[in-house]
N, C-alpha and C. Protein backbone atom coordinates (compact mmCIF):
# COMPACT_ATOMS: atom_id res chain seq x y z
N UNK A 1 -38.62 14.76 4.03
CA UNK A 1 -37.91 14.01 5.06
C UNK A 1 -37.47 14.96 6.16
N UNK A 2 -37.48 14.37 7.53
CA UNK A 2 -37.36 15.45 8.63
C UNK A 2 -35.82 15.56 8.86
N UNK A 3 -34.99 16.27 9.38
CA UNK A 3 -33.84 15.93 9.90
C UNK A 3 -33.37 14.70 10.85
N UNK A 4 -32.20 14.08 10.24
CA UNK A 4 -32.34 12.17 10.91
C UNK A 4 -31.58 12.55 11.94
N UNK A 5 -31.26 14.28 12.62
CA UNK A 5 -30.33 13.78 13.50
C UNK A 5 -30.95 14.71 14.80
N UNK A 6 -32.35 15.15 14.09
CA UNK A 6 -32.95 15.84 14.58
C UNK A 6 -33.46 15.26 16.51
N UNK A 7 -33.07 14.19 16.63
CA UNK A 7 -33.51 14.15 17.89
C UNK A 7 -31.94 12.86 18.52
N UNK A 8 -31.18 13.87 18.04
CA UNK A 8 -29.71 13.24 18.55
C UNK A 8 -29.27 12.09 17.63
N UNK A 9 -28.01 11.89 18.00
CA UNK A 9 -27.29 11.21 17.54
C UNK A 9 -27.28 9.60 17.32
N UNK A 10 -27.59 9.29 18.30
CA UNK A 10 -28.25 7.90 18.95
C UNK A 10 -29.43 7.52 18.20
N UNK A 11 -30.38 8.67 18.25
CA UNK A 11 -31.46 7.66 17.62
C UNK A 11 -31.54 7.81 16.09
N UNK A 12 -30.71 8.79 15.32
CA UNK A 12 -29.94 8.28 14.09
C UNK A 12 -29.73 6.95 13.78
N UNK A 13 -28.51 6.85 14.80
CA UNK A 13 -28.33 5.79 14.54
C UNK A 13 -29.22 4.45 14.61
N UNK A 14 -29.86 4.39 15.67
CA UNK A 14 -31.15 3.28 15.64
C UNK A 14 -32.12 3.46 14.40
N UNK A 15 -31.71 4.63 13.69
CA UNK A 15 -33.06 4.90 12.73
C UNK A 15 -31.99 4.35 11.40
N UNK A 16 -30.66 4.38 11.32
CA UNK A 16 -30.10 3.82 10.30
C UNK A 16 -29.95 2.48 9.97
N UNK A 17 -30.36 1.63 11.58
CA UNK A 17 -30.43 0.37 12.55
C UNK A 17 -31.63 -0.19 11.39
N UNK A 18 -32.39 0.57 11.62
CA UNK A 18 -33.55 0.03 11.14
C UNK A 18 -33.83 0.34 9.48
N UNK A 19 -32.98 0.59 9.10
CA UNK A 19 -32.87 0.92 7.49
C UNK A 19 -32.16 -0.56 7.00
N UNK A 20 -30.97 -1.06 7.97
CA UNK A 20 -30.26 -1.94 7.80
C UNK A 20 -31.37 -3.32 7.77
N UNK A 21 -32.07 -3.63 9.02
CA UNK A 21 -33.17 -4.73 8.95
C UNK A 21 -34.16 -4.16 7.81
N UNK A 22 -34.58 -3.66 7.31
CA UNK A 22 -35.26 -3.72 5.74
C UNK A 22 -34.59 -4.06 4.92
N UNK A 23 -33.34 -3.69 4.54
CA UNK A 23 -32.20 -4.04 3.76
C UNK A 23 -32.11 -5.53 3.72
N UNK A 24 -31.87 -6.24 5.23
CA UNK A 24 -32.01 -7.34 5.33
C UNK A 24 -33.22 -8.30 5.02
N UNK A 25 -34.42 -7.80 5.90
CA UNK A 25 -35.93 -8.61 5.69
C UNK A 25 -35.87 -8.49 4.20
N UNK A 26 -35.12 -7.81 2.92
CA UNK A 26 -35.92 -7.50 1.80
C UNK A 26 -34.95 -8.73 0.72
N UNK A 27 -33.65 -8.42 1.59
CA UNK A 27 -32.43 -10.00 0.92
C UNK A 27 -33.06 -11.19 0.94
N UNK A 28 -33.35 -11.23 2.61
CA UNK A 28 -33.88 -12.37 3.59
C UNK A 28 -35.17 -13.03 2.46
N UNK A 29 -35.83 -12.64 2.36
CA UNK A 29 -37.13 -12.54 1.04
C UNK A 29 -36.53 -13.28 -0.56
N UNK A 30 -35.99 -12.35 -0.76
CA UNK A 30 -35.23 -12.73 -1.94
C UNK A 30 -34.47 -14.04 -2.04
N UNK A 31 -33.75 -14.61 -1.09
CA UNK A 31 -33.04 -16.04 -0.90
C UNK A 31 -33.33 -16.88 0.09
N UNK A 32 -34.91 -16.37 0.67
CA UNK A 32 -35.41 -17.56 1.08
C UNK A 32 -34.90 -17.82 2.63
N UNK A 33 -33.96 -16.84 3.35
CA UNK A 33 -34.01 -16.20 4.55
C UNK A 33 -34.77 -15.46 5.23
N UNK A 34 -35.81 -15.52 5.29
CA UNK A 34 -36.73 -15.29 6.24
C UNK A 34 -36.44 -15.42 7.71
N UNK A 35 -35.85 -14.89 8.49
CA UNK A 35 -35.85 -14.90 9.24
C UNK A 35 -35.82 -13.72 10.55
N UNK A 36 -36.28 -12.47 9.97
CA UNK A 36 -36.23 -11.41 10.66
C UNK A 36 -37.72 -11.01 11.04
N UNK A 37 -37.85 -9.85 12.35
CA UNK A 37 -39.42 -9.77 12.00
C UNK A 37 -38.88 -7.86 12.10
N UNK A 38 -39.81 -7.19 12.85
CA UNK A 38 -39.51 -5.57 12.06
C UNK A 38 -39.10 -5.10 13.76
N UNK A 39 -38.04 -5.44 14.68
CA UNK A 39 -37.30 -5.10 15.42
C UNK A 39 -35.90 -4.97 15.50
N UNK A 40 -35.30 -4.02 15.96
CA UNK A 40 -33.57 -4.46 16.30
C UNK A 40 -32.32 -5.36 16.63
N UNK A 41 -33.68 -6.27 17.18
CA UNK A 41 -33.28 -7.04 17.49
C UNK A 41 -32.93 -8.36 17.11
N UNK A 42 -31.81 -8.94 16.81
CA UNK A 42 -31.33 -10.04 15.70
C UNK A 42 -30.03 -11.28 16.08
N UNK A 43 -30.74 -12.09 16.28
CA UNK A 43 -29.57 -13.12 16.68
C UNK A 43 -28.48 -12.65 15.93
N UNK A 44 -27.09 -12.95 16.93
CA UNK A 44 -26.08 -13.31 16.43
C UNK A 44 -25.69 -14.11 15.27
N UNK A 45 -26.36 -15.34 15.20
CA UNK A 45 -26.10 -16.05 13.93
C UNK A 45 -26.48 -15.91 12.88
N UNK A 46 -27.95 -15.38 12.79
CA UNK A 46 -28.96 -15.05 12.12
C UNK A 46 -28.33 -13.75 11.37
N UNK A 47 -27.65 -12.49 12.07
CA UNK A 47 -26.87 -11.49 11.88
C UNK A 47 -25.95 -12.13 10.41
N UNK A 48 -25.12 -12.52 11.74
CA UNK A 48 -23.37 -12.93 10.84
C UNK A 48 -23.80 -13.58 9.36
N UNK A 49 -25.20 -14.57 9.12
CA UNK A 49 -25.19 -15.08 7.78
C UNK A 49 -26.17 -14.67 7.26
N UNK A 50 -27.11 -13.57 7.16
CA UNK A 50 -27.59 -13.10 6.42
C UNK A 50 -27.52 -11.54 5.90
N UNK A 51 -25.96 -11.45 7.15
CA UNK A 51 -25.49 -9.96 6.59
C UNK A 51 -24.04 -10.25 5.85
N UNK A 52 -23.46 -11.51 6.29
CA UNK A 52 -22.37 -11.54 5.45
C UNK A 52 -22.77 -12.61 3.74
N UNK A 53 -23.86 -13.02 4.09
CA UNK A 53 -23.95 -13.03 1.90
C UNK A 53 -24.91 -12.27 1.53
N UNK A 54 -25.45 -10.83 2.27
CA UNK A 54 -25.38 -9.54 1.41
C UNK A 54 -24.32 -9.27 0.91
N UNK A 55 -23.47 -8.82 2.32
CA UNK A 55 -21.86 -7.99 2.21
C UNK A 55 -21.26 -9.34 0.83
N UNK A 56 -21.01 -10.26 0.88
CA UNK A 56 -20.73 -10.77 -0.30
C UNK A 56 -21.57 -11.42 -1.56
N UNK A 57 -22.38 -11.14 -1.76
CA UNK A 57 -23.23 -10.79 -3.09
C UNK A 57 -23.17 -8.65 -3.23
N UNK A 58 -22.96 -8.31 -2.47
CA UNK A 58 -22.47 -6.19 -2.54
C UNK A 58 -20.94 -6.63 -3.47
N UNK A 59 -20.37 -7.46 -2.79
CA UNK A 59 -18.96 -7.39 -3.50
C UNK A 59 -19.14 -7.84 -4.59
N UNK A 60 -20.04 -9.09 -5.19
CA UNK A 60 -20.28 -9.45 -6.61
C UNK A 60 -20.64 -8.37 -7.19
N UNK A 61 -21.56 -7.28 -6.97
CA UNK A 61 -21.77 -6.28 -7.33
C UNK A 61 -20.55 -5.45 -7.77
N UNK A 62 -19.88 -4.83 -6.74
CA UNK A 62 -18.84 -3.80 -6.50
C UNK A 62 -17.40 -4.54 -7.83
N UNK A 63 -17.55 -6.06 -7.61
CA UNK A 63 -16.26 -6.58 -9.05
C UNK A 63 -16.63 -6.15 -9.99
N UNK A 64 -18.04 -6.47 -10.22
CA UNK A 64 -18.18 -6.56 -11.68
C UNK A 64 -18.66 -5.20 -12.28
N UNK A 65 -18.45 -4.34 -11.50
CA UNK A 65 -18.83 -2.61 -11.51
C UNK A 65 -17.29 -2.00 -11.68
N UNK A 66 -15.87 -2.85 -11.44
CA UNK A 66 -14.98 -2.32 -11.14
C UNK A 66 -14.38 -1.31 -10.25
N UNK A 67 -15.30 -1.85 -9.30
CA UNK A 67 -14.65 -1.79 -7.57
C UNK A 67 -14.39 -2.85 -6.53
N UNK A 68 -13.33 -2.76 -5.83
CA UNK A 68 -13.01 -3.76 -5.16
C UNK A 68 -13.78 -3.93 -3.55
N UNK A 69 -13.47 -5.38 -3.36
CA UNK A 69 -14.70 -5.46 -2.29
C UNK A 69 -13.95 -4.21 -1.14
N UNK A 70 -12.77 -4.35 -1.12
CA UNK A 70 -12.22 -3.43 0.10
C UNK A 70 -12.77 -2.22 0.19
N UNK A 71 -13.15 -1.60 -0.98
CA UNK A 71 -13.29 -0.19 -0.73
C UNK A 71 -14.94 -0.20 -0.58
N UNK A 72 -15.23 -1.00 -1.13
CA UNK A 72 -16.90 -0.73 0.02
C UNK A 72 -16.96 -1.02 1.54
N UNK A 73 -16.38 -2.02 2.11
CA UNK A 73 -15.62 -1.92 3.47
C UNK A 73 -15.53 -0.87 4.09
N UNK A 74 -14.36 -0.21 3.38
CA UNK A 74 -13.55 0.88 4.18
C UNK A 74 -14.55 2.10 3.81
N UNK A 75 -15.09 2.08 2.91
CA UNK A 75 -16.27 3.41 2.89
C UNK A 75 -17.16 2.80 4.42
N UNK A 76 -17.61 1.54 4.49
CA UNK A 76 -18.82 1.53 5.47
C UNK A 76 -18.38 1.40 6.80
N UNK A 77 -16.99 1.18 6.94
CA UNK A 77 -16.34 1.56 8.23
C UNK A 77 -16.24 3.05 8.23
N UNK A 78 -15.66 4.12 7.36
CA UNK A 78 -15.58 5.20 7.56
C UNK A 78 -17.10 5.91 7.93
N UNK A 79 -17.82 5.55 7.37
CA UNK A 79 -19.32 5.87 7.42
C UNK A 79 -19.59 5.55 9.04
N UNK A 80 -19.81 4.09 9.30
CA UNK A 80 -19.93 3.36 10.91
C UNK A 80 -19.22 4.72 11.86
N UNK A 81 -17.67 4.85 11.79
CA UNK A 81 -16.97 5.52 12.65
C UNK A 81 -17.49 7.24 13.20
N UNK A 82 -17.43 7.27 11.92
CA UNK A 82 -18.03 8.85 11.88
C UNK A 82 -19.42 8.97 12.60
N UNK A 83 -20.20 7.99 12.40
CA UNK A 83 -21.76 8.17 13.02
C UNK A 83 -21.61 7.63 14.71
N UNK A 84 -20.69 7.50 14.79
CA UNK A 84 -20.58 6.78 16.34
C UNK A 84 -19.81 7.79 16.87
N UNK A 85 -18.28 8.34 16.06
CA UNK A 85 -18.57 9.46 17.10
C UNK A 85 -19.08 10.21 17.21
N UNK A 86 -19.83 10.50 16.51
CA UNK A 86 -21.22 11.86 16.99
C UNK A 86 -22.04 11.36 17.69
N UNK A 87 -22.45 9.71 18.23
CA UNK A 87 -23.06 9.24 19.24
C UNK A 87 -22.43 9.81 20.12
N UNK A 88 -21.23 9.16 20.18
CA UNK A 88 -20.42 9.41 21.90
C UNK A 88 -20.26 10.69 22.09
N UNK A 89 -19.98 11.39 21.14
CA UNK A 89 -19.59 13.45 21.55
C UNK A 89 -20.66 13.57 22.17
N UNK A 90 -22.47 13.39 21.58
CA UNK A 90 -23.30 13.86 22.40
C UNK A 90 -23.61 13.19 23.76
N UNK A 91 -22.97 11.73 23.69
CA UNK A 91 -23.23 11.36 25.22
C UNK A 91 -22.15 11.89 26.21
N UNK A 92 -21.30 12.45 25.44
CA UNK A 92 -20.41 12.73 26.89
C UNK A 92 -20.26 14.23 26.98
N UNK A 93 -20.88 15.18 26.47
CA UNK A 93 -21.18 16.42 26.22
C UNK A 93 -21.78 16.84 27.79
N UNK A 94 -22.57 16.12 28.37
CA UNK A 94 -23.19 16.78 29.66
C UNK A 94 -21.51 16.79 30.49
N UNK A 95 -20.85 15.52 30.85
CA UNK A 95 -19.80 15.50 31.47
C UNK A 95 -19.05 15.99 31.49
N UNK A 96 -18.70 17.08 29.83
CA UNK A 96 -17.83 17.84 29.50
C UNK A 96 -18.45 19.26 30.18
N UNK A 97 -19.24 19.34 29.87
CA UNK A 97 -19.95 20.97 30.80
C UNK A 97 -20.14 20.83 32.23
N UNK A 98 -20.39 19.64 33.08
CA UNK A 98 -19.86 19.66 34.33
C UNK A 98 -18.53 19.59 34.70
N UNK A 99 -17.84 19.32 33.92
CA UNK A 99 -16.34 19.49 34.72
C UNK A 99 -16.15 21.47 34.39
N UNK A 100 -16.42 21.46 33.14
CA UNK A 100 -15.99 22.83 32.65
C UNK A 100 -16.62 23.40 34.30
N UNK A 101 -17.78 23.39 34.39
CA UNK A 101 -18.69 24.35 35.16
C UNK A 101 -17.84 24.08 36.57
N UNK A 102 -17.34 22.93 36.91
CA UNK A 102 -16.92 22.67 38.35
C UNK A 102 -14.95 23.02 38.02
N UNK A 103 -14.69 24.08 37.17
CA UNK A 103 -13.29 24.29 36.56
C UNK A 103 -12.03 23.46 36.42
N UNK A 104 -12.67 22.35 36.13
CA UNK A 104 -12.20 21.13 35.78
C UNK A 104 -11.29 20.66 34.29
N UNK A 105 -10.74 20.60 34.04
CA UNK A 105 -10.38 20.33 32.72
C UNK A 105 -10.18 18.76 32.13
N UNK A 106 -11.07 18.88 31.23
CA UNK A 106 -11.48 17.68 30.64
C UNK A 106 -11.92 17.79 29.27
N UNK A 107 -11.08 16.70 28.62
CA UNK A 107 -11.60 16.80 27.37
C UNK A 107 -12.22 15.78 26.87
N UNK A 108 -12.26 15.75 25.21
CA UNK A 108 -13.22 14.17 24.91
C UNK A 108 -12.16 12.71 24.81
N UNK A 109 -11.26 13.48 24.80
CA UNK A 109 -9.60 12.01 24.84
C UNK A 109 -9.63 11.71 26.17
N UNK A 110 -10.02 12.29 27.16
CA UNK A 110 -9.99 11.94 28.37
C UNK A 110 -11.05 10.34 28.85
N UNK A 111 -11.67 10.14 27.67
CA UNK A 111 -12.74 9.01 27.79
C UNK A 111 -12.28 7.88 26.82
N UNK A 112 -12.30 6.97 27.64
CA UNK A 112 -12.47 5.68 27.04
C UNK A 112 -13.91 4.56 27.00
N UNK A 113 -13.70 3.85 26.33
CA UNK A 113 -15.30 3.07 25.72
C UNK A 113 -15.37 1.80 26.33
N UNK A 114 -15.83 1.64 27.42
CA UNK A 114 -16.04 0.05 27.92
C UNK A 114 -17.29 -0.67 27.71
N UNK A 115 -17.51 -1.56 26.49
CA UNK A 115 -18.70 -1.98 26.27
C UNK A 115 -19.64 -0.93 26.01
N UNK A 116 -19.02 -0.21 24.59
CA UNK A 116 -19.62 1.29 24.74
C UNK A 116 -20.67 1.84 25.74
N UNK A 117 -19.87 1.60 27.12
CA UNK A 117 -20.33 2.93 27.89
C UNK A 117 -18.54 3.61 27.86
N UNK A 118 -18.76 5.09 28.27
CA UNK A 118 -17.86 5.92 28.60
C UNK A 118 -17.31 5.78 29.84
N UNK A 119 -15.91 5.47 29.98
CA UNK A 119 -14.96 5.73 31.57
C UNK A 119 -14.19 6.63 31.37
N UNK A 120 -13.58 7.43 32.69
CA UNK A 120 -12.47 8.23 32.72
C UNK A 120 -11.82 7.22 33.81
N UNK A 121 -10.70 6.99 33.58
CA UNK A 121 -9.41 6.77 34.52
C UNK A 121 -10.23 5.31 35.16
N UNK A 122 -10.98 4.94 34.09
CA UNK A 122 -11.70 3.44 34.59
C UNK A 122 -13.20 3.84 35.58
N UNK A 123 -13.47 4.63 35.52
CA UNK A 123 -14.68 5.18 36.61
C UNK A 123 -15.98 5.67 35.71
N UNK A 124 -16.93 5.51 36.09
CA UNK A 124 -18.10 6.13 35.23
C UNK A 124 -18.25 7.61 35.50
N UNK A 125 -18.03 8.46 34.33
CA UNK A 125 -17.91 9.65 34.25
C UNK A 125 -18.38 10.71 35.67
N UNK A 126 -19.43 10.09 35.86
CA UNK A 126 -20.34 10.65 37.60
C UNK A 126 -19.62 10.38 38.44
N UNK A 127 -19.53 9.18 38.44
CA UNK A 127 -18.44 8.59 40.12
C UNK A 127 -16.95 9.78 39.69
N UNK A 128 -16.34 10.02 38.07
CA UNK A 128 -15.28 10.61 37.99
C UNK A 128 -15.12 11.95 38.80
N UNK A 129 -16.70 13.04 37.99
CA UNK A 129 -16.65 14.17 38.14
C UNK A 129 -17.00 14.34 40.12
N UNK A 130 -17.50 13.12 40.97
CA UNK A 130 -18.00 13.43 41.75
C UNK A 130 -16.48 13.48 43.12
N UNK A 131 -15.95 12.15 42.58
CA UNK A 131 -14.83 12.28 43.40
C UNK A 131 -13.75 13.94 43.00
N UNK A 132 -13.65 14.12 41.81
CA UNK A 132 -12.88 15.08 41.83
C UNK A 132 -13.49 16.51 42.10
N UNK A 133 -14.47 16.70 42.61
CA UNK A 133 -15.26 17.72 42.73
C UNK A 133 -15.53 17.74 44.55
N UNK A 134 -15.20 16.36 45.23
CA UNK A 134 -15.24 16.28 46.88
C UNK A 134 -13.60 17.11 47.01
C-alpha cells in the first residue's frame, strides 16, 4: 500500500470518501439498497438513510460486543476532526508563508471556515494578505 497521504491531505480524504461508498454500495447490496453507483457523489437522502441504518445496525454490533453506541460516535468524530484538520493546515499553509514572507504575523487561529473555505477577518485569505501588504 502506497502512503494515503502521500499526495496531501485532501485527497486522503476523498480516498477515505471513497472507502466510505464501498462500505455503503456493499450494505446497500446486502438490504436491498441499491442505490449508489462508484462516485462521490450521493444524494442527500439517499446519504442520511443508508448511512444512518449502517451507523445503527454498527451500534447493534458495538451493544452486543459491549460497547456503547456513543463511543463509536465519538471515536468517528475524533477520527473525522483530526483528518480535516490536516486538510485545512495544508490548505492554508501557502497563506501562512506569504504573510510570514511579507513580515506579517499570522497564525492558523487567525482563520475561520465559511462553507469550508478559509476567511481571515471575513475576507478570502488573498484579498486578506493583499490589502494588508498595499
Amino acid at each position: 500500500m502506497t502512503d494515503l497521504n502521500e499526495d496531501g491531505a485532501a485527497e486522503a480524504n476523498k480516498t477515505r470518501a471513497g472507502w466510505a461508498v464501498t462500505a455503503l454500495k456493499a450494505f446497500g447490496s446486502e438490504t436491498g439498497q441499491n442505490y449508489l453507483d462508484d462516485t462521490l457523489v450521493v444524494d442527500d437522502d439517499i446519504l442520511r438513510e443508508l448511512g444512518g441504518d449502517l451507523l445503527a445496525d454498527l451500534f447493534h454490533l458495538a451493544r452486543l460486543n459491549g460497547c456503547t453506541p456513543e463511543l463509536v460516535i465519538d471515536a468517528g468524530l475524533s477520527h473525522f476532526a483530526a483528518e480535516l484538520d490536516e486538510e485545512r493546515a495544508e490548505e492554508i499553509e501557502p497563506y501562512l508563508e506569504t504573510a510570514k514572507a511579507a513580515g506579517l504575523t499570522l497564525s492558523p487561529d487567525d482563520f475561520k471556515w465559511h462553507e469550508d473555505q478559509p476567511t481571515i477577518d471575513g475576507m478570502e485569505p488573498a484579498d486578506w494578505l493583499s490589502h494588508m501588504t498595499d
